[in-house]
PDB file of N, CA and C in Angstrom:
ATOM      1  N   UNK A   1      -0.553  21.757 -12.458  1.00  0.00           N
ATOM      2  CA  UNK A   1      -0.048  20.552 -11.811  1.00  0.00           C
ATOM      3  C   UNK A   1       0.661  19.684 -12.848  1.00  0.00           C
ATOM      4  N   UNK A   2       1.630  18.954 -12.333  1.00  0.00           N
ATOM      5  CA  UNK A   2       2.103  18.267 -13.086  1.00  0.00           C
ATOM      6  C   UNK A   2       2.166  16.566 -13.245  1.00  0.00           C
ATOM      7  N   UNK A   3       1.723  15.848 -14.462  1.00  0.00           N
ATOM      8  CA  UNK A   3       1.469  14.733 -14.474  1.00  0.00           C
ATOM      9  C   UNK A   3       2.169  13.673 -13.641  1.00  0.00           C
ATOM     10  N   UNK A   4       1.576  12.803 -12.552  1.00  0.00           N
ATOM     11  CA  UNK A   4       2.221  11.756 -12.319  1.00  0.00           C
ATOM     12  C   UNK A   4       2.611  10.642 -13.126  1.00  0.00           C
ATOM     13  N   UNK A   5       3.625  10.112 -13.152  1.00  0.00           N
ATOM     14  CA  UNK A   5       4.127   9.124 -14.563  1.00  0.00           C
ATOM     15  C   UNK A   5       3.563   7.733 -13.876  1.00  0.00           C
ATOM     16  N   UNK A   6       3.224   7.750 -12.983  1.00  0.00           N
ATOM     17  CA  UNK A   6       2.672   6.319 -12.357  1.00  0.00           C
ATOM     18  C   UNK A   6       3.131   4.919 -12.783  1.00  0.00           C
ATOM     19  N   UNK A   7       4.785   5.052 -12.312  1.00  0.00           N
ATOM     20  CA  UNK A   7       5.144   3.553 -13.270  1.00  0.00           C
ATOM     21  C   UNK A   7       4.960   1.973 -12.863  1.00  0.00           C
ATOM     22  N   UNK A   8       3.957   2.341 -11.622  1.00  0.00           N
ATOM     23  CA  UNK A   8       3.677   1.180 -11.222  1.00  0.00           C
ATOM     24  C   UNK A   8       2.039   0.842 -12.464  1.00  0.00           C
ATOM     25  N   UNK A   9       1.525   1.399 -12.573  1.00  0.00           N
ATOM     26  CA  UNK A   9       0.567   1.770 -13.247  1.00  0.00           C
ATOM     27  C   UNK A   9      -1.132   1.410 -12.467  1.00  0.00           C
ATOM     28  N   UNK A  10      -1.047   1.254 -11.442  1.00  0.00           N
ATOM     29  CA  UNK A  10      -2.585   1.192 -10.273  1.00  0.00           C
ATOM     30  C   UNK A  10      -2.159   2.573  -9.446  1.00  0.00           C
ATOM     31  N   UNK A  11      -1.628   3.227  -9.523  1.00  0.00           N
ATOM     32  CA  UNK A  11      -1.903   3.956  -8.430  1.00  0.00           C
ATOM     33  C   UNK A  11      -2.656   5.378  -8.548  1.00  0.00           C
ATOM     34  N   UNK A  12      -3.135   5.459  -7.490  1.00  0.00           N
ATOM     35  CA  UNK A  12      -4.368   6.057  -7.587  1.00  0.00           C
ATOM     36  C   UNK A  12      -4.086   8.311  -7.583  1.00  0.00           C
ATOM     37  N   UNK A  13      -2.912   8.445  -7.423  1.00  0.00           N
ATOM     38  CA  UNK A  13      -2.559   9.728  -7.266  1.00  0.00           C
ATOM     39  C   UNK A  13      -2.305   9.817  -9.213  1.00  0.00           C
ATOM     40  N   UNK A  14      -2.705  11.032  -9.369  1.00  0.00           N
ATOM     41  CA  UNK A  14      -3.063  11.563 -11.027  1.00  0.00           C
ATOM     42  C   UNK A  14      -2.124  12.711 -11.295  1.00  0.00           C
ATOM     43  N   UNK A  15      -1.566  13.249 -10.419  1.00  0.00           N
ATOM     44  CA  UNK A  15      -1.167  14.559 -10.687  1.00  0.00           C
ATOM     45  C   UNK A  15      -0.462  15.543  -9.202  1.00  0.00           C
ATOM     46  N   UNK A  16       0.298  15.765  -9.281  1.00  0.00           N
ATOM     47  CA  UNK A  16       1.310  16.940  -7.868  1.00  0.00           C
ATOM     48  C   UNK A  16       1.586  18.326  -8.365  1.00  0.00           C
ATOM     49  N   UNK A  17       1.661  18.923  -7.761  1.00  0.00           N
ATOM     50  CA  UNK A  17       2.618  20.393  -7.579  1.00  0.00           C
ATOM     51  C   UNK A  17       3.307  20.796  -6.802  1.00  0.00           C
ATOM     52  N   UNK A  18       4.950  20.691  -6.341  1.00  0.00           N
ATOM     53  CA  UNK A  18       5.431  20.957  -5.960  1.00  0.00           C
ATOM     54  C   UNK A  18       6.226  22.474  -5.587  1.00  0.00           C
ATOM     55  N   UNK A  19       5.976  23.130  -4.310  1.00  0.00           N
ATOM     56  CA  UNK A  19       6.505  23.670  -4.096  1.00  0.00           C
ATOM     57  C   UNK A  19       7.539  23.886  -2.844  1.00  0.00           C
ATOM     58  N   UNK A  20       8.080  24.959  -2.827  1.00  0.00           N
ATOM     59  CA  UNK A  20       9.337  24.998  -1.583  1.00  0.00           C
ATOM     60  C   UNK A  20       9.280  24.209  -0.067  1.00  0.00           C
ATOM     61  N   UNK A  21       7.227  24.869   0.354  1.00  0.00           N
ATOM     62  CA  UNK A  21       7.559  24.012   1.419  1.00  0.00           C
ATOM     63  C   UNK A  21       6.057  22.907   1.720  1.00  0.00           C
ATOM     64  N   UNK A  22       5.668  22.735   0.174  1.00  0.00           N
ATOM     65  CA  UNK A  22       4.663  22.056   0.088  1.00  0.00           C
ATOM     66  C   UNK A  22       4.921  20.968  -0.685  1.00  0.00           C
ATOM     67  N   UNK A  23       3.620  20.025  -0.715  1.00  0.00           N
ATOM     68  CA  UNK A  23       3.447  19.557  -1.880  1.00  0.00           C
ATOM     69  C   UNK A  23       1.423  18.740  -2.368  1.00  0.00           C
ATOM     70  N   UNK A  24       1.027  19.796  -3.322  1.00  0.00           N
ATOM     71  CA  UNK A  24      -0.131  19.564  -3.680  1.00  0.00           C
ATOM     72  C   UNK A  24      -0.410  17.901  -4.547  1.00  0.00           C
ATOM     73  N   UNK A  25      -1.245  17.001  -4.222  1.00  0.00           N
ATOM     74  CA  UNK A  25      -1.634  15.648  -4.494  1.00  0.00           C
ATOM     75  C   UNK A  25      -2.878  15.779  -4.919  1.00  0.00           C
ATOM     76  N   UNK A  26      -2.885  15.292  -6.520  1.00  0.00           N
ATOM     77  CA  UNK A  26      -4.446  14.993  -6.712  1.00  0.00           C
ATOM     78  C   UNK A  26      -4.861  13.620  -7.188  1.00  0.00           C
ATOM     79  N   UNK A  27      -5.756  13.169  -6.233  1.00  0.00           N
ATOM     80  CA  UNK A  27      -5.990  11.804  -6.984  1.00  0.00           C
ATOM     81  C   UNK A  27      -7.574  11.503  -7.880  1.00  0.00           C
ATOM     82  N   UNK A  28      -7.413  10.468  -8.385  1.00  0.00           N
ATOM     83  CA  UNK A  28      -7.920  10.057  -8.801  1.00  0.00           C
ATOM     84  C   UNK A  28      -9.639  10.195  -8.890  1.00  0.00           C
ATOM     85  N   UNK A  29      -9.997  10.587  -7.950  1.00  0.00           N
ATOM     86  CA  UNK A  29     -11.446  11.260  -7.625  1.00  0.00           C
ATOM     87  C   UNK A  29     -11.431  12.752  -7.568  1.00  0.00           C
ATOM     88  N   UNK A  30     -10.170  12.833  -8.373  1.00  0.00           N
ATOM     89  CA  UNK A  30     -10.160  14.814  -8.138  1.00  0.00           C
ATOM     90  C   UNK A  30     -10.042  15.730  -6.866  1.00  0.00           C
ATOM     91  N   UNK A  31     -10.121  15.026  -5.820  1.00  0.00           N
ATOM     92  CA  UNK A  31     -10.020  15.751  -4.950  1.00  0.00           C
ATOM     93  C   UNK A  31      -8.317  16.300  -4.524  1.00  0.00           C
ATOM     94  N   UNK A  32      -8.277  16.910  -3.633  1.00  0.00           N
ATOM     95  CA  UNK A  32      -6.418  17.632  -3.759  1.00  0.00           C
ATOM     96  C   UNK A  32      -6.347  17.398  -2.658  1.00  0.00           C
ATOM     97  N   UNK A  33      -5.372  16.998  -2.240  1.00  0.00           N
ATOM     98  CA  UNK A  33      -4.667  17.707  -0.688  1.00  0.00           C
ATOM     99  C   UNK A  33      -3.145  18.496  -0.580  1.00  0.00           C
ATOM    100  N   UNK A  34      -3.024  18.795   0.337  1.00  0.00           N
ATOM    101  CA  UNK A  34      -1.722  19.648   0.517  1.00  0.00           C
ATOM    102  C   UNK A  34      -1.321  19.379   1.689  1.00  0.00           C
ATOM    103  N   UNK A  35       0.370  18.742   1.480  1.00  0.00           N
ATOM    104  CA  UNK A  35       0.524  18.322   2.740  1.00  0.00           C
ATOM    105  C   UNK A  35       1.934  19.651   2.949  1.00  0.00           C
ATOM    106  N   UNK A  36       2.238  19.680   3.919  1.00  0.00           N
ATOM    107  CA  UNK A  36       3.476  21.108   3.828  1.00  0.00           C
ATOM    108  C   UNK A  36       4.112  20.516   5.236  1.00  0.00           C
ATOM    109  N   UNK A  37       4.654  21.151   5.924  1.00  0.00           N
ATOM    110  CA  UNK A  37       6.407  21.575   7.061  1.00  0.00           C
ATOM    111  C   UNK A  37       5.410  20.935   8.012  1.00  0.00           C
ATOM    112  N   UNK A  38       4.480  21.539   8.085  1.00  0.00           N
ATOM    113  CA  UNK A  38       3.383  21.106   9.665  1.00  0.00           C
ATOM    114  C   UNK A  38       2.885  19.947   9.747  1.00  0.00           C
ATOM    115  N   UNK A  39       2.217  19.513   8.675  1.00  0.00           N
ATOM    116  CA  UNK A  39       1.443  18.331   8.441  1.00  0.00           C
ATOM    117  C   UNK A  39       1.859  17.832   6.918  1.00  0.00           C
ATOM    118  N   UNK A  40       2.644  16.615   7.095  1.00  0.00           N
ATOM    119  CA  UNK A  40       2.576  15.583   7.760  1.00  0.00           C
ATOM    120  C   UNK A  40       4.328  15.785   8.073  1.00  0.00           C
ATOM    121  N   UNK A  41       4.765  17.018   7.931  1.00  0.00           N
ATOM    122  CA  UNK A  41       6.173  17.296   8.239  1.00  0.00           C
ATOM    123  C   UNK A  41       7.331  17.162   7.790  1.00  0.00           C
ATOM    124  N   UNK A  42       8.728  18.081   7.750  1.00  0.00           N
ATOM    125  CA  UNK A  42       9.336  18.099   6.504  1.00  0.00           C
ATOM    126  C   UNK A  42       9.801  16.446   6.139  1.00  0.00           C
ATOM    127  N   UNK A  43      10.053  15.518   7.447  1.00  0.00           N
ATOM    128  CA  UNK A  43      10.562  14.686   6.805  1.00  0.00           C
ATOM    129  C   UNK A  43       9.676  13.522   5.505  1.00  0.00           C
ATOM    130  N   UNK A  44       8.449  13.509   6.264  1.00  0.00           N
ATOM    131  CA  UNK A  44       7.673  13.115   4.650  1.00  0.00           C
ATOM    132  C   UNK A  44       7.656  13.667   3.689  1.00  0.00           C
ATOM    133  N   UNK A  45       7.140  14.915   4.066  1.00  0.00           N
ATOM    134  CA  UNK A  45       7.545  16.192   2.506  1.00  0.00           C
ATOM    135  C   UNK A  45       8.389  15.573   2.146  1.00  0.00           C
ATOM    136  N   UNK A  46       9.514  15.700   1.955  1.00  0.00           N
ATOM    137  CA  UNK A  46      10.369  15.602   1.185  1.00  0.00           C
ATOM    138  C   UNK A  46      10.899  14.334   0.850  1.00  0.00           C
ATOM    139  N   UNK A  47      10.435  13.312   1.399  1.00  0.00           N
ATOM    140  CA  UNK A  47      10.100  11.895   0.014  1.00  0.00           C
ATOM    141  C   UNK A  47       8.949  11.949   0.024  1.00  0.00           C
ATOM    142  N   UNK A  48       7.799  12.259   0.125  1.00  0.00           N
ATOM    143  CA  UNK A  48       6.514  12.621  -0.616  1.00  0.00           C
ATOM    144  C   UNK A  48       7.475  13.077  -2.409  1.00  0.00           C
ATOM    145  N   UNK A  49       8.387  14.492  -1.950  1.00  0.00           N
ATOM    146  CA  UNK A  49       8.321  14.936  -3.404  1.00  0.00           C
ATOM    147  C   UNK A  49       9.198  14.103  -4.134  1.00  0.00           C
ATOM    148  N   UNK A  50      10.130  13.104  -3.487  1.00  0.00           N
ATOM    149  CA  UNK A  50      11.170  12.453  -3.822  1.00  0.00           C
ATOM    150  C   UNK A  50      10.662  11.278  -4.842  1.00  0.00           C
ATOM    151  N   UNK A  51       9.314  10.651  -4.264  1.00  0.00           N
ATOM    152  CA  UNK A  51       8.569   9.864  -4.752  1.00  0.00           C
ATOM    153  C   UNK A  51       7.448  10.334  -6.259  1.00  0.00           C
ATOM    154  N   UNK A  52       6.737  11.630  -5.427  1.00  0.00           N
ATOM    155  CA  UNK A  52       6.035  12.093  -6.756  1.00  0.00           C
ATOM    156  C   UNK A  52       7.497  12.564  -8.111  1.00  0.00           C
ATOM    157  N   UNK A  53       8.341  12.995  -8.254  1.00  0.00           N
ATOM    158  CA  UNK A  53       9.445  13.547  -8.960  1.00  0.00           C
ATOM    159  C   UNK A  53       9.976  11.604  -9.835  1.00  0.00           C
ATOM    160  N   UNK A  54       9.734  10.693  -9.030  1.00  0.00           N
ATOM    161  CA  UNK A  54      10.198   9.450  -9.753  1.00  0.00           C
ATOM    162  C   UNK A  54       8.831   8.815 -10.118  1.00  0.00           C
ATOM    163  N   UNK A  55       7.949   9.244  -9.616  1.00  0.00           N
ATOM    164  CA  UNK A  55       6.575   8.555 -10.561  1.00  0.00           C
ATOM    165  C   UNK A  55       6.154   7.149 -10.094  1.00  0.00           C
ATOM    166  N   UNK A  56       6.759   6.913  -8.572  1.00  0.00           N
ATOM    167  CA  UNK A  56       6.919   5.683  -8.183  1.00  0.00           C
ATOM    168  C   UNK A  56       6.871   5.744  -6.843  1.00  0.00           C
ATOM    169  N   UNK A  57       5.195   5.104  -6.181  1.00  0.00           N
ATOM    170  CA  UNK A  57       5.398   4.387  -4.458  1.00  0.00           C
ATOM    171  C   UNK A  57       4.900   5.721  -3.763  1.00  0.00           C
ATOM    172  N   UNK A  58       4.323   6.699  -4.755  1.00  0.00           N
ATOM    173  CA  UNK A  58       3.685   8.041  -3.599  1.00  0.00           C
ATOM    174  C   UNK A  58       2.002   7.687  -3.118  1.00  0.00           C
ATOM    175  N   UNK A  59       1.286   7.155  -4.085  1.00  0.00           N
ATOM    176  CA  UNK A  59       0.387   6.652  -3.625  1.00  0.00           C
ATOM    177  C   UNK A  59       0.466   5.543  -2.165  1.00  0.00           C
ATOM    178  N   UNK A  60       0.944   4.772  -2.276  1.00  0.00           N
ATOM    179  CA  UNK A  60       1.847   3.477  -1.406  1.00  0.00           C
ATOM    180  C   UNK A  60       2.134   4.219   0.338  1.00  0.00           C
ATOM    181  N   UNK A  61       2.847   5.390  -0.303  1.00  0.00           N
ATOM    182  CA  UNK A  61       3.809   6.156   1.280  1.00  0.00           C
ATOM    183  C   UNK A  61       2.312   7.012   1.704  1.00  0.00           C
ATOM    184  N   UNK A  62       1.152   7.280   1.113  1.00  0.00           N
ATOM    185  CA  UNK A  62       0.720   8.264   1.567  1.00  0.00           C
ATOM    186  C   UNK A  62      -0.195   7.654   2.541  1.00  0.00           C
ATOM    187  N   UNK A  63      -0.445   6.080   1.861  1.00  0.00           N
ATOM    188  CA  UNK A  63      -1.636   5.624   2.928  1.00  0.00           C
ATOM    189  C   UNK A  63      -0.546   4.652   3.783  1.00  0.00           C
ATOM    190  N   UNK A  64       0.001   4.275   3.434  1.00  0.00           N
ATOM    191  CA  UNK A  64       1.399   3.842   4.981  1.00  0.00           C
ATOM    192  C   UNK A  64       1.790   4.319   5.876  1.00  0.00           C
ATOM    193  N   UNK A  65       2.002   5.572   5.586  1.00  0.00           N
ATOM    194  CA  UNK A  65       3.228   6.608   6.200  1.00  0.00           C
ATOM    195  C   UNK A  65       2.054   7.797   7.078  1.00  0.00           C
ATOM    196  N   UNK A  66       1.754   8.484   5.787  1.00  0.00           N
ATOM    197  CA  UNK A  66       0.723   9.739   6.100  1.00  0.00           C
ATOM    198  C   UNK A  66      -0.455   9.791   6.779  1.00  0.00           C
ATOM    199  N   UNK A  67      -1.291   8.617   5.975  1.00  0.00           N
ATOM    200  CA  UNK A  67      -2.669   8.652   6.446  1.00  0.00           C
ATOM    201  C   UNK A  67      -3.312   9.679   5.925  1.00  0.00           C
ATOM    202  N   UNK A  68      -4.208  10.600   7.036  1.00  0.00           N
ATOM    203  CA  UNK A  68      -4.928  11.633   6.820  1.00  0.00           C
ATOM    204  C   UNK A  68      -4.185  12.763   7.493  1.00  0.00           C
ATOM    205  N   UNK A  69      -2.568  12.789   7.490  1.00  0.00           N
ATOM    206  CA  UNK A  69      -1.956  13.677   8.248  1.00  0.00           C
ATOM    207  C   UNK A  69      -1.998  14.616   7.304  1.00  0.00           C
ATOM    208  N   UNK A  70      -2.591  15.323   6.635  1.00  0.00           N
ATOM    209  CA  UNK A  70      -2.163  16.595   5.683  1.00  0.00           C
ATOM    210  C   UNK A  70      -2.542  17.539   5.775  1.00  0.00           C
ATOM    211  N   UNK A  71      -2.358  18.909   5.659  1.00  0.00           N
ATOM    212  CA  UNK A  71      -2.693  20.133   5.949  1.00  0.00           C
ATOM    213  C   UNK A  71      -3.921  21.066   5.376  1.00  0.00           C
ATOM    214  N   UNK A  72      -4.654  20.136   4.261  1.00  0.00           N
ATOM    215  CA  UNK A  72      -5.750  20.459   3.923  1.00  0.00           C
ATOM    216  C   UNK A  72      -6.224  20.167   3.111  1.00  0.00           C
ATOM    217  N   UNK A  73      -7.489  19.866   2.447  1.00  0.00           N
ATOM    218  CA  UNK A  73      -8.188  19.903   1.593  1.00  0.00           C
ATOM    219  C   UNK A  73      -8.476  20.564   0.820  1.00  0.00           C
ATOM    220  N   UNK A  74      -7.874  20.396  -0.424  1.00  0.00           N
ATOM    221  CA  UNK A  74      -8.073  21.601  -1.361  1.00  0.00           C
ATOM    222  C   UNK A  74      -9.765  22.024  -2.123  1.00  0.00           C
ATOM    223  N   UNK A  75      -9.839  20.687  -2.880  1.00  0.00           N
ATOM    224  CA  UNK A  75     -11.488  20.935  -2.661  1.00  0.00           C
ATOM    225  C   UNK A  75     -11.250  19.243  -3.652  1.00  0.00           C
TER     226      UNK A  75
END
């Protein structure tokens, strides 16, 4: 996974992995989720990754926007 730059510096997401039609979130209590095409759907996906890629406001969009819409719990 790759480091979130967190330039707001409170936010609570630690780390992403982005792939084609995902994108893996880990925060701060370690736990992961994975949100992908289905849940919470491409159009968040893709400022989900727009946001994790600038290090800025993904924490913010996930509890605004997302909620608990994501496709799973990683552990």
């Amino acid at each position: 996974m790759e480091n979130y730059a967190n330039k707001s510096g409170d936010s609570q997401v630690v780390s992403f992995q982005i792939d084609a039609n995902s994108i893996k979130v880990r925060f701060k209590n370690n736990h992961v989720y994975l949100y992908d095409i289905r849940h919470p759907g491409p159009d968040h996906l893709e400022k989900m990754k727009e946001l994790a890629r600038a290090g800025w406001g993904l924490n913010t969009y996930i509890e605004s926007e997302v909620k608990n819409d994501f496709s799973s719990k990683v552990f």
